[in-house]
Protein backbone atom coordinates (compact mmCIF):
# COMPACT_ATOMS: atom_id res chain seq x y z
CA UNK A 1 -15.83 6.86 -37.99
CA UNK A 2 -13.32 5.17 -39.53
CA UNK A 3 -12.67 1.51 -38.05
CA UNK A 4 -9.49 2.74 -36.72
CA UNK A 5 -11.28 4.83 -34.23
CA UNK A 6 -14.25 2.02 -34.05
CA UNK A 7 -11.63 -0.56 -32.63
CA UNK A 8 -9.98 2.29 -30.06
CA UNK A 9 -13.55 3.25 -28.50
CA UNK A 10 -14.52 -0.36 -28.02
CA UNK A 11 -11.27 -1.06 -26.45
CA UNK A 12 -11.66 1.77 -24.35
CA UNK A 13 -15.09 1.09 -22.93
CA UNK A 14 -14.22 -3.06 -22.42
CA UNK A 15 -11.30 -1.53 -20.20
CA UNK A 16 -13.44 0.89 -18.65
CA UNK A 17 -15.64 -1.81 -17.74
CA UNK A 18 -13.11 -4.17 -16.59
CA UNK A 19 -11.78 -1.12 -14.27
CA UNK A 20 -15.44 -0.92 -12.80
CA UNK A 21 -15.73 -4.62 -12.41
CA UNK A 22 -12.07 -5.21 -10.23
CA UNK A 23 -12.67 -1.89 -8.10
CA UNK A 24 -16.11 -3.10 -6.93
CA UNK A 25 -14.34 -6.66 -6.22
CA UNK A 26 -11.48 -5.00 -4.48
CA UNK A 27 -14.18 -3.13 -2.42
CA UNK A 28 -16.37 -6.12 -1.60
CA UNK A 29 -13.40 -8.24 -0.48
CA UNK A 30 -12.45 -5.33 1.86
CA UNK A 31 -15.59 -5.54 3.41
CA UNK A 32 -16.18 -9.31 3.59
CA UNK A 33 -12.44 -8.71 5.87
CA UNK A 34 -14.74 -8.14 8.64
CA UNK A 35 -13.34 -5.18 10.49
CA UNK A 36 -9.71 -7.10 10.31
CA UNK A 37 -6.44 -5.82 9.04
CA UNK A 38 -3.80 -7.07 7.67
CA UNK A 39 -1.60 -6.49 10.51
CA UNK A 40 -3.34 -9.18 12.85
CA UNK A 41 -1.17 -11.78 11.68
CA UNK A 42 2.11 -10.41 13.15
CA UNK A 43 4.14 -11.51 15.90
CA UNK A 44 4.81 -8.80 18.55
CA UNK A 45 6.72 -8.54 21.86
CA UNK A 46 8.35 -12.27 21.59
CA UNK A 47 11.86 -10.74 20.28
CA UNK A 48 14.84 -11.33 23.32
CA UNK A 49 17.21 -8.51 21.61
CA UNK A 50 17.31 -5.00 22.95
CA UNK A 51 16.64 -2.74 20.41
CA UNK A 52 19.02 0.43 20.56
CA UNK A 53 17.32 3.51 18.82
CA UNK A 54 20.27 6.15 19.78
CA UNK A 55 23.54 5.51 21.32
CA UNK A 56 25.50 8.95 22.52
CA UNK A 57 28.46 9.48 20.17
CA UNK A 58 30.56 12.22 19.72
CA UNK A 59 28.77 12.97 16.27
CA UNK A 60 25.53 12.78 17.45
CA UNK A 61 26.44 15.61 19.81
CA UNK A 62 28.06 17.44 16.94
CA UNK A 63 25.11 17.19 14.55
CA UNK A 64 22.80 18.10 17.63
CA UNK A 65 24.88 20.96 18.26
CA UNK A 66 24.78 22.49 14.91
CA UNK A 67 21.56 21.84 14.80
């Protein structure tokens, strides 16, 4: 092999390594979460606006219509 090549396989299997190593981190750290999510930090329900999802216009009724 010419050292060319040499250089590009070694590179290859350090970042092939390196891949192995962060996934099984990652992994770990999910675990060690203890059956929480992320989403158990928010606020919910404490808002005093309304929240309007659909208001009856005259092109809602068109687009419904053609529908």
């Amino acid at each position: 092999m010419s050292q060319v090549e040499n250089s590009r396989r070694e590179f290859l299997k350090s970042a092939t390594k390196t891949t192995v190593v962060a996934a099984a981190v990652g992994v770990s750290m999910a675990g060690c979460m203890g059956g929480r999510t992320v989403t158990d930090n928010l606020t919910r329900g404490k808002s005093n606006k309304q929240e309007t999802l659909y208001q009856k216009t005259a092109t809602w009724d068109m687009y419904y219509k053609s529908c």
